[in-house]
Protein backbone atom coordinates (compact mmCIF):
# COMPACT_ATOMS: atom_id res chain seq x y z
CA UNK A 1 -73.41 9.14 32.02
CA UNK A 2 -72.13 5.66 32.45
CA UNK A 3 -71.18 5.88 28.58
CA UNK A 4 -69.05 9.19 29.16
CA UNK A 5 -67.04 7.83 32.10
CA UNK A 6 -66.05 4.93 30.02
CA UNK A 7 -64.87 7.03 26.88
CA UNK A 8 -62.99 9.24 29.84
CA UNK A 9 -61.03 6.09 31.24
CA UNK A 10 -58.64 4.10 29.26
CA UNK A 11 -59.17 1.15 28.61
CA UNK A 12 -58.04 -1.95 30.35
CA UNK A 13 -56.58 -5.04 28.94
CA UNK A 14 -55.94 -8.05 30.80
CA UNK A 15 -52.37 -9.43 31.54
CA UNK A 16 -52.95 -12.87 29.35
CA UNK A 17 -54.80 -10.49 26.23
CA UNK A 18 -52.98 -8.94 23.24
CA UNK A 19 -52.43 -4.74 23.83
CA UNK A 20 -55.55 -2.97 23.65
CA UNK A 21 -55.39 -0.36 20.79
CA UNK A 22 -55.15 2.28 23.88
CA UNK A 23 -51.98 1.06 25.42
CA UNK A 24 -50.57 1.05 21.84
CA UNK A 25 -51.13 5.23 21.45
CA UNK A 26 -49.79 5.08 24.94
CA UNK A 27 -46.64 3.75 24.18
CA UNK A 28 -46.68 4.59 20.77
CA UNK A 29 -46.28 8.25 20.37
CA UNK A 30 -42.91 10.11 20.39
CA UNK A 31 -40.12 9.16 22.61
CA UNK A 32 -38.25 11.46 25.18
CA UNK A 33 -35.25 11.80 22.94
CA UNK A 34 -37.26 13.23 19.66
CA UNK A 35 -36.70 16.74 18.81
CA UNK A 36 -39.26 18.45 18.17
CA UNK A 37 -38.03 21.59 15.83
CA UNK A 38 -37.01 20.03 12.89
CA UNK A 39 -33.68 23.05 12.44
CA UNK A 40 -32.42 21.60 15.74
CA UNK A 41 -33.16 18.08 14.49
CA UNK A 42 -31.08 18.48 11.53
CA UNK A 43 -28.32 20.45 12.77
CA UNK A 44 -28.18 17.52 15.54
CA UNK A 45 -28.32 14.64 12.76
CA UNK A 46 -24.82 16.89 11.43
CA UNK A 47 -23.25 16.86 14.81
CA UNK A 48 -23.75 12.92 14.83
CA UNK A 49 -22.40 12.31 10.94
CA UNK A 50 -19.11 14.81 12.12
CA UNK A 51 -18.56 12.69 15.81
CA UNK A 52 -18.88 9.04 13.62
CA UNK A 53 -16.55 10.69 11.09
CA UNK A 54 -14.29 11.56 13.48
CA UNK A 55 -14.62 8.09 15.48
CA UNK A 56 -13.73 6.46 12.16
CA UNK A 57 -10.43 8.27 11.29
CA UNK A 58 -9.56 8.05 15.54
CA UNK A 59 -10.13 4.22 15.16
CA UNK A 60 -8.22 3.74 12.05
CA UNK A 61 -5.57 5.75 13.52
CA UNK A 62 -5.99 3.30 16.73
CA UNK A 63 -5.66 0.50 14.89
CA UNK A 64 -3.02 1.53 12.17
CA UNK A 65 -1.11 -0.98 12.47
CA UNK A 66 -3.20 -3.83 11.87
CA UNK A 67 -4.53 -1.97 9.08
CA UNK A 68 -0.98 -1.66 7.44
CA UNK A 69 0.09 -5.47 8.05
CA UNK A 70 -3.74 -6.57 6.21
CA UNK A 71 -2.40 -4.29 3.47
CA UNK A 72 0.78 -6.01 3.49
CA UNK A 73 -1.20 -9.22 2.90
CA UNK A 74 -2.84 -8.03 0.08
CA UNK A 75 0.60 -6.90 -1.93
CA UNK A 76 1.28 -10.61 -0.97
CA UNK A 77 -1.76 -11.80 -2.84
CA UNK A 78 -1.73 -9.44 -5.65
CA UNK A 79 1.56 -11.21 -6.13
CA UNK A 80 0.48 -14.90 -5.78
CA UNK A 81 -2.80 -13.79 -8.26
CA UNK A 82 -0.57 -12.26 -10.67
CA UNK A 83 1.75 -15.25 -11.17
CA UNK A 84 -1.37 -17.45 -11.30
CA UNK A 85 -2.81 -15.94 -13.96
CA UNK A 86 0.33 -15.69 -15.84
CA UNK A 87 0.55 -19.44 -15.75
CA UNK A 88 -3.30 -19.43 -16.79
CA UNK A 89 -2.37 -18.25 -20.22
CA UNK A 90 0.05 -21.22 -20.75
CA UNK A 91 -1.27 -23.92 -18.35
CA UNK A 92 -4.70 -25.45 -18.58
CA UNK A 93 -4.87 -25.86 -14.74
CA UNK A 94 -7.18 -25.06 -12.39
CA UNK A 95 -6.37 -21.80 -9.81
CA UNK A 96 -6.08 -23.45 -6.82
CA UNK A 97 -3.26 -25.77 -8.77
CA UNK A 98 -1.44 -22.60 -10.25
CA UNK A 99 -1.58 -20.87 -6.92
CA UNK A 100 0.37 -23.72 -5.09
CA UNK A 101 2.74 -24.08 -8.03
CA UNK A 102 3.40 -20.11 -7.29
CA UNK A 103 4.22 -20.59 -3.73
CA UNK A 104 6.48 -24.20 -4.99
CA UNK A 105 8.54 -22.20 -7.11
CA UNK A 106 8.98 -19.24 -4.54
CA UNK A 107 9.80 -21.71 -1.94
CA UNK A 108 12.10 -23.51 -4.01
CA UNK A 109 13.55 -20.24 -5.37
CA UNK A 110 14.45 -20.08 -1.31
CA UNK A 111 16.12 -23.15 -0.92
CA UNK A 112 17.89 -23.50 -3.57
CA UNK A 113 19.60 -20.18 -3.24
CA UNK A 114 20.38 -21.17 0.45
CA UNK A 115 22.13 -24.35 -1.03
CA UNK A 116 23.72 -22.81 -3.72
CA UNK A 117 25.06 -19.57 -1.99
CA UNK A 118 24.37 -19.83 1.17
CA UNK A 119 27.67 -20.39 3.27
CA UNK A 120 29.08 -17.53 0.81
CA UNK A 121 26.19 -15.15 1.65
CA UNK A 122 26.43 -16.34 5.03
CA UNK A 123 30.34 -15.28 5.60
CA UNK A 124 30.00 -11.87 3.09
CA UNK A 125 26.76 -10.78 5.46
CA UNK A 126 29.01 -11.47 8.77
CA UNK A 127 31.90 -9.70 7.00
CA UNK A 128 29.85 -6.38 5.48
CA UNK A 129 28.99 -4.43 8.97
CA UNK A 130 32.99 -4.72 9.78
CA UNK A 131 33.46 -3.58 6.53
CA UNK A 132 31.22 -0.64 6.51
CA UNK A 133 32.27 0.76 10.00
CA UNK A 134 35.97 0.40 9.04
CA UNK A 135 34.70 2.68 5.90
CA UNK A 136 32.75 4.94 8.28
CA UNK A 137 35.46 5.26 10.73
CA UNK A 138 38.11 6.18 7.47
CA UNK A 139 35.33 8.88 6.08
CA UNK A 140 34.81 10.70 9.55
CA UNK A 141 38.77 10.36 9.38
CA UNK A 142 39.19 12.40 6.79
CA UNK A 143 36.25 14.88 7.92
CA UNK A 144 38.11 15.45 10.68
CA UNK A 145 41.22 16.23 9.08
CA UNK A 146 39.60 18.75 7.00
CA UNK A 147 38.10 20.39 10.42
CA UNK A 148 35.01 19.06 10.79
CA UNK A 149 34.01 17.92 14.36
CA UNK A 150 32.50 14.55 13.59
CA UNK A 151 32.63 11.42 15.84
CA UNK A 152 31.91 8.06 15.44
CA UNK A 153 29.20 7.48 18.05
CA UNK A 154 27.22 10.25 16.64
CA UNK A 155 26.99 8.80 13.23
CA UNK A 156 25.90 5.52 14.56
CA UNK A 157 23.41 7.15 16.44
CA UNK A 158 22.19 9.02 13.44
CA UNK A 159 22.17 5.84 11.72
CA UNK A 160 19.93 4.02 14.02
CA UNK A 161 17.54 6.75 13.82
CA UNK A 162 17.28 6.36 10.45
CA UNK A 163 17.37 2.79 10.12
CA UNK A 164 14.89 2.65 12.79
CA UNK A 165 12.77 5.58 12.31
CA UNK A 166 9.79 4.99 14.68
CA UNK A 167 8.80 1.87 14.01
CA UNK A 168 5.62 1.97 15.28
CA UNK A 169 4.19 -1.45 13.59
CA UNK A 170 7.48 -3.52 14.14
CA UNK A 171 7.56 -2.48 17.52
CA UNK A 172 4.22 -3.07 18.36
CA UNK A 173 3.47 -6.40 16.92
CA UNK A 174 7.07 -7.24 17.40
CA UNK A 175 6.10 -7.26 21.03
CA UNK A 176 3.19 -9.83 20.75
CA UNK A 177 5.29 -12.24 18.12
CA UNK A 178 8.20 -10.92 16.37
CA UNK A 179 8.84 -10.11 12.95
CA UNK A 180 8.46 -14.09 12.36
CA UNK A 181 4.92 -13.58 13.33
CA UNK A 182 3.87 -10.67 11.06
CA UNK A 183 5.60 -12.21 8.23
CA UNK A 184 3.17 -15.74 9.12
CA UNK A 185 0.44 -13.38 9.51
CA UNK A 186 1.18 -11.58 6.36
CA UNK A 187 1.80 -14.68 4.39
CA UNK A 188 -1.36 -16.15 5.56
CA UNK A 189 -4.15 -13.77 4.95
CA UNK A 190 -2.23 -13.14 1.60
CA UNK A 191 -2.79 -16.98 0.18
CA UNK A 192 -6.14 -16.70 2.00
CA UNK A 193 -7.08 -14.03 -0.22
CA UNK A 194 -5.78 -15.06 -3.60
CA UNK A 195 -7.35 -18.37 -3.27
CA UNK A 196 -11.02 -16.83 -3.24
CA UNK A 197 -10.67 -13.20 -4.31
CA UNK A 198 -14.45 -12.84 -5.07
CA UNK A 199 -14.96 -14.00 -1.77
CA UNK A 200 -13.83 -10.80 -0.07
CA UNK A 201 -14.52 -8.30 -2.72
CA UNK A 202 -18.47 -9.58 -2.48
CA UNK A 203 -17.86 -8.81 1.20
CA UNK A 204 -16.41 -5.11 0.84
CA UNK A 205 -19.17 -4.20 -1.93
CA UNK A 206 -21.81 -5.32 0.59
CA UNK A 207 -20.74 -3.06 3.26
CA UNK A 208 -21.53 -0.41 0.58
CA UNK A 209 -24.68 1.39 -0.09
CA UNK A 210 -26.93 -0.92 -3.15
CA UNK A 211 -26.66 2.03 -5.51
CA UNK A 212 -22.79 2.90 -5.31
CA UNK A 213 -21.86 -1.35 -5.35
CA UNK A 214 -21.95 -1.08 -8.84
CA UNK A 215 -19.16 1.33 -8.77
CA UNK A 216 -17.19 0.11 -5.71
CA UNK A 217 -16.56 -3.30 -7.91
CA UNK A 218 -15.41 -1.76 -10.95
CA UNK A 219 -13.02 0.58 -8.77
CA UNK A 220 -12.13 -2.52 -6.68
CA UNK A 221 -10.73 -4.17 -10.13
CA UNK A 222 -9.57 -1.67 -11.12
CA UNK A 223 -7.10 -1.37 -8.13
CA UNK A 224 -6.48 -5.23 -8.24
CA UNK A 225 -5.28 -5.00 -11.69
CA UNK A 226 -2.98 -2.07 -11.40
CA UNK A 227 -1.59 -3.61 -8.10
CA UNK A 228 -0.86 -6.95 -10.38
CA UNK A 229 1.10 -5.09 -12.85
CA UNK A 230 2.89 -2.72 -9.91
CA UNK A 231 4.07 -5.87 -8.53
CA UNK A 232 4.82 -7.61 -11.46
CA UNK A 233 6.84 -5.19 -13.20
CA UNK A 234 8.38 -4.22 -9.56
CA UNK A 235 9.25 -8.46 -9.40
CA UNK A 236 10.91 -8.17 -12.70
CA UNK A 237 12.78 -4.67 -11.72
CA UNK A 238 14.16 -6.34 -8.94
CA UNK A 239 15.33 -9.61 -10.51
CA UNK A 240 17.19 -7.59 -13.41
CA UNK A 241 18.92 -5.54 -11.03
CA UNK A 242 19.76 -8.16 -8.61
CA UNK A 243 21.09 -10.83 -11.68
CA UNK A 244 23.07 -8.08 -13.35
CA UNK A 245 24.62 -6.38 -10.33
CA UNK A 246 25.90 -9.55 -9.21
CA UNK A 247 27.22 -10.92 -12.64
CA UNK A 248 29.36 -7.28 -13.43
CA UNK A 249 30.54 -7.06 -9.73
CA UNK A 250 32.09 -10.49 -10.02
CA UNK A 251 33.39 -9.47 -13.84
CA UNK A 252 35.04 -6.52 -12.32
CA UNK A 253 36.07 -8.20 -9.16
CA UNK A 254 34.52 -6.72 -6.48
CA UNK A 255 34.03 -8.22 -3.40
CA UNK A 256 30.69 -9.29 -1.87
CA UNK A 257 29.00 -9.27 -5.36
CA UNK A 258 26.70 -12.45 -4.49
CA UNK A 259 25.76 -10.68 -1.34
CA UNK A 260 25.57 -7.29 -2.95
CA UNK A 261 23.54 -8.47 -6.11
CA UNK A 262 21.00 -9.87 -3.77
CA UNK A 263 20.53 -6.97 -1.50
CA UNK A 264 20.19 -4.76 -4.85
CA UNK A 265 17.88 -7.01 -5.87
CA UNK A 266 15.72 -6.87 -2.87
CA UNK A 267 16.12 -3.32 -2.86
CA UNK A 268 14.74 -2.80 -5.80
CA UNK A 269 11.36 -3.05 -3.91
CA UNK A 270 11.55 0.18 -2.71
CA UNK A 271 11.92 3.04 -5.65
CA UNK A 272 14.18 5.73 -5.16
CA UNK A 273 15.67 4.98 -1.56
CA UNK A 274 16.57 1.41 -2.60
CA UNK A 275 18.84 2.14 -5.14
CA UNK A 276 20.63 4.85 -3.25
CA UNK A 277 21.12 2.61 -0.29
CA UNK A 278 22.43 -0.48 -2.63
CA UNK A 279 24.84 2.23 -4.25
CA UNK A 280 26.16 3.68 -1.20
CA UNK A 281 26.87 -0.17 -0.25
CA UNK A 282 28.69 -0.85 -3.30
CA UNK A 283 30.84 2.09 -2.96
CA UNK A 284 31.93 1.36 0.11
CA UNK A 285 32.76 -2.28 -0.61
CA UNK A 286 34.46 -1.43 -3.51
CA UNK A 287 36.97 0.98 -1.86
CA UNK A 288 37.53 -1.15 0.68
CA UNK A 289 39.79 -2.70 -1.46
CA UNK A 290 41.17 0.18 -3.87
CA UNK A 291 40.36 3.32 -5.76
CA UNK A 292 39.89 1.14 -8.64
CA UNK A 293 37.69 -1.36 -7.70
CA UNK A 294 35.68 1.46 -5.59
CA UNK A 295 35.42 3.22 -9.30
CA UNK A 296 34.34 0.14 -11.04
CA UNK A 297 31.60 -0.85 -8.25
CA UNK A 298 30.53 3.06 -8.85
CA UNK A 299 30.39 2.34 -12.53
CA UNK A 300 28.58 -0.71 -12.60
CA UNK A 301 25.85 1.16 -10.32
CA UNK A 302 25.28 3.80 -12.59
CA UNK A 303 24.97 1.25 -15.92
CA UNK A 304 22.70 -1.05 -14.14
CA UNK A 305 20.30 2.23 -12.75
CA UNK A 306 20.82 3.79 -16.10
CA UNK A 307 19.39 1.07 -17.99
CA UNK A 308 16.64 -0.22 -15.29
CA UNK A 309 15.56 3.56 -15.14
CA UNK A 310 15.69 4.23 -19.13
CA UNK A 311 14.65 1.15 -20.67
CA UNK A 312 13.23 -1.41 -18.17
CA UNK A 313 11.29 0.74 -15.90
CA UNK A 314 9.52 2.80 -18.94
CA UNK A 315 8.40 -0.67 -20.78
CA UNK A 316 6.73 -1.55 -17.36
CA UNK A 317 5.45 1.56 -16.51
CA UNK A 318 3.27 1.49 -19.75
CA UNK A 319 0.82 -1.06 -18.19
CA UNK A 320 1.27 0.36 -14.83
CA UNK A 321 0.25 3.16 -12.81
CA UNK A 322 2.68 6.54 -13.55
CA UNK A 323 3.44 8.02 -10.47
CA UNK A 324 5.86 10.81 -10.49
CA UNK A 325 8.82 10.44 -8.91
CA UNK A 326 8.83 13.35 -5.97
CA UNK A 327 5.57 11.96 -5.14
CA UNK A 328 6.81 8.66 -4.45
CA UNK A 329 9.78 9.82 -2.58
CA UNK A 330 7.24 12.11 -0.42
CA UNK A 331 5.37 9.44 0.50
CA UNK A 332 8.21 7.07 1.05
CA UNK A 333 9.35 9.76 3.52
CA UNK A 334 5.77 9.93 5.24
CA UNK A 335 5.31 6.73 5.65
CA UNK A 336 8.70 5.65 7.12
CA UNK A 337 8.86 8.03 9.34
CA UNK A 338 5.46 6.92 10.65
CA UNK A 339 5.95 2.99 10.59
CA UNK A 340 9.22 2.50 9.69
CA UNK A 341 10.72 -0.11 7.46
CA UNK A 342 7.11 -1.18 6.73
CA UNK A 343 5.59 2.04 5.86
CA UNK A 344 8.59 2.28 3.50
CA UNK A 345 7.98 -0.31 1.27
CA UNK A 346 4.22 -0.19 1.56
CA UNK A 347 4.19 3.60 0.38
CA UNK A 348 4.52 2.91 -3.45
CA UNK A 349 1.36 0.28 -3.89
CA UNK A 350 -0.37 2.46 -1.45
CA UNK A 351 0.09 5.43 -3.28
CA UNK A 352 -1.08 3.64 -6.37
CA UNK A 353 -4.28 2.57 -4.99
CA UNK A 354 -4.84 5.90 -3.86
CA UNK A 355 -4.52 7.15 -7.34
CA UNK A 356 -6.63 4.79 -9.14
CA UNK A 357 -9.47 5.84 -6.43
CA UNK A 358 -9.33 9.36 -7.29
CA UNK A 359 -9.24 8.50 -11.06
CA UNK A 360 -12.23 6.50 -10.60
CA UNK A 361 -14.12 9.05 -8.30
CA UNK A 362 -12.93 11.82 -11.14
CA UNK A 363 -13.99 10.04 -13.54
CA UNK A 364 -17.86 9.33 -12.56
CA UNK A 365 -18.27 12.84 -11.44
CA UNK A 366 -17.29 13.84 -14.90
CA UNK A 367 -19.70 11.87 -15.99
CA UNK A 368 -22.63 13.32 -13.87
CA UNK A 369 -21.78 16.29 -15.02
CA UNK A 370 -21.92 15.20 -18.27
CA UNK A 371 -25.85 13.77 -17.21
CA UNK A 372 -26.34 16.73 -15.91
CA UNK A 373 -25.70 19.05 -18.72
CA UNK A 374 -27.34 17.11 -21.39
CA UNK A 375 -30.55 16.88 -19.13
CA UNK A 376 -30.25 20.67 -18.48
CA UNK A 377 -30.12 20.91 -22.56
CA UNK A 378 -32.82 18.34 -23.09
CA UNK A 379 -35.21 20.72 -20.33
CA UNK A 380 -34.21 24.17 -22.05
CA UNK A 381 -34.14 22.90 -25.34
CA UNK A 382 -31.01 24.65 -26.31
CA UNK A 383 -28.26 23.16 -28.56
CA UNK A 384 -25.20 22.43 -27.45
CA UNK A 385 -23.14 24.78 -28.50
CA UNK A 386 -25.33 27.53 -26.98
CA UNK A 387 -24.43 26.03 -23.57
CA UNK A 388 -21.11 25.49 -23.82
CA UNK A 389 -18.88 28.48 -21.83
CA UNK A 390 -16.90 30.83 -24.26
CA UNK A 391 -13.78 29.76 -23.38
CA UNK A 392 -14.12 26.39 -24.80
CA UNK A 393 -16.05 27.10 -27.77
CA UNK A 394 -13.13 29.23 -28.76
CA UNK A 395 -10.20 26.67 -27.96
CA UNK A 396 -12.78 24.50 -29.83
């Protein structure tokens, strides 16, 4: 009897002891929040993978702007990286050497055009706004002549919109430290990054699942090398039109052309919208002063796009990614209308990363299929041709 009553009550364990194997099944079994039908347990385990999904794309929404200034920093490395490695295949230096001769050069680049050009630049900047509101005022003029109710306030006002769009990253860290700050920030993380590249991508691929890493760093080079030659052939793009736009505006004798060449050149950054904007300024400098001149500015726009587009941009675009041209704009359009200024120049690389990650991801699923179908033959033990559809046996 005594024997019974003990295998009835639990056992005891005292406070100083180890847990007594019957505590353990006590607190051992299955907690209050375990679902017991396993359809409601997987339909639940669905819910949660839709609400983190859905957290993610709210938080990078949240913190968009961040995001786009990090990207930012990495067009800024991609640069420094590219121009290392270039010197790499003529200078036996180390890449901590080549990257500060990089940032040298573009610093010197800097001050030497602000000693060279800069009270010029200085008095044609202060002198362009006058110049393109006197133009402004003359076209809305000669609207009105023609009956069209046009005033001058309301094409500023358009024009701030534009120019300003909404701005949502400029304003916002614009608040904290100005566009000073980003550009630090920016400038920053970017030499951080191209200083110890393998540093960061061993960081992203361990964030990844062990058997997609393998994957994740051949995409991952994949997208640093096509960002290298995006920015190198945009660097040379820029430079050509910038050099020549400022040597055949001088030839012709329009005024503004050192000013003018370097806002073409800088321009240049953005495809499509850059060279409309530097055109539209170089018409309306030009017939500030005549017909002719305003005809010759014209001209010299339409040589210097003709041959960038034609013969420049096509020998880049060979070891670059192809993007078509409405899709650029598109995004362009997107973009600045959702962070302004920044958006707009960050919408090309972006785009181009976003391409080479589809072309990767297209790529391995073509080859699973390809697994897949030769396993499928190797099981059946049917030939080839017996499994491949009609359609492409024929065009075969």
């Amino acid at each position: 009897m005594a024997s019974e009553e003990n295998a009835a009550t639990p056992a005891t364990v005292d406070a100083n002891t180890p847990l007594g194997s019957a505590e353990m099944d006590e607190w051992g079994g299955a907690s209050p929040a375990y679902i017991s039908n396993p359809r409601l347990r997987h339909e639940v385990s669905k819910a949660l993978i839709w609400v983190g999904v859905i957290g993610t794309v709210a938080l990078a929404v949240y913190i968009s702007q961040a995001l786009l200034v990090i990207f930012a920093a990495l067009v800024f490395a991609s640069l420094i990286d590219g121009g290392s490695r270039l010197l790499g295949r003529y200078l036996p230096l180390g890449r901590n050497l080549r990257i500060a001769i990089v940032l040298l050069g573009a610093v010197g680049f800097l001050v030497w055009l602000g000693y060279f050009a800069g009270s010029q630049i200085t008095a044609q900047a202060a002198t362009l706004p006058e110049i393109v509101e006197n133009q402004l005022d003359r076209l809305i003029q000669l609207a009105r002549d023609n009956g069209m109710a046009v005033s001058l306030s309301d094409a500023q006002s358009m024009l701030d919109q534009v120019l300003s769009g909404v701005g949502t990253v400029t304003r916002a860290i614009g608040g904290i430290a100005g566009a000073v700050g980003t550009t630090v920030i920016i400038l920053v993380i970017g030499i951080y990054i191209a200083i110890e590249p393998n540093l960061y991508e061993r960081g992203v691929e361990w964030m990844a699942p062990r058997n997609g890493r393998s994957e994740l760093r051949k995409t991952l080079a994949e997208m640093a090398h096509t960002m290298r030659r995006l920015m190198a052939g945009r660097v040379v793009g820029m430079v050509f039109e910038g050099f020549f736009t400022w040597v055949a505006l001088e030839l012709f004798g329009v005024p503004m052309a050192a000013l003018l060449g370097i806002l073409t050149g800088l321009l240049a950054f953005i495809p499509n919208l850059g060279a409309l904007i530097s055109g539209i300024l170089m018409a309306i400098v030009g017939f500030s002063v005549g017909v002719e001149t305003g005809i010759a500015a014209i001209v010299v726009y339409f040589v210097v796009q003709t041959f960038d587009g034609y013969v420049v941009i096509p020998m880049i675009a060979r070891k670059t990614v192809d993007l078509p041209p409405a899709l650029v704009l598109g995004a362009q359009l997107v973009m600045g209308i959702l962070f302004g200024i920044i958006g707009l120049l960050l919408a090309d690389p972006l785009l181009a990363m976003l391409k080479v990650a589809l072309v990767r991801r297209s790529e391995v699923n073509d080859a699973a299929q390809a697994a897949a179908g030769a396993e499928e033959q190797a099981r059946v033990g049917v030939p080839p041709a017996e499994l491949t559809p009609p359609e492409l046996s024929q065009g075969a």
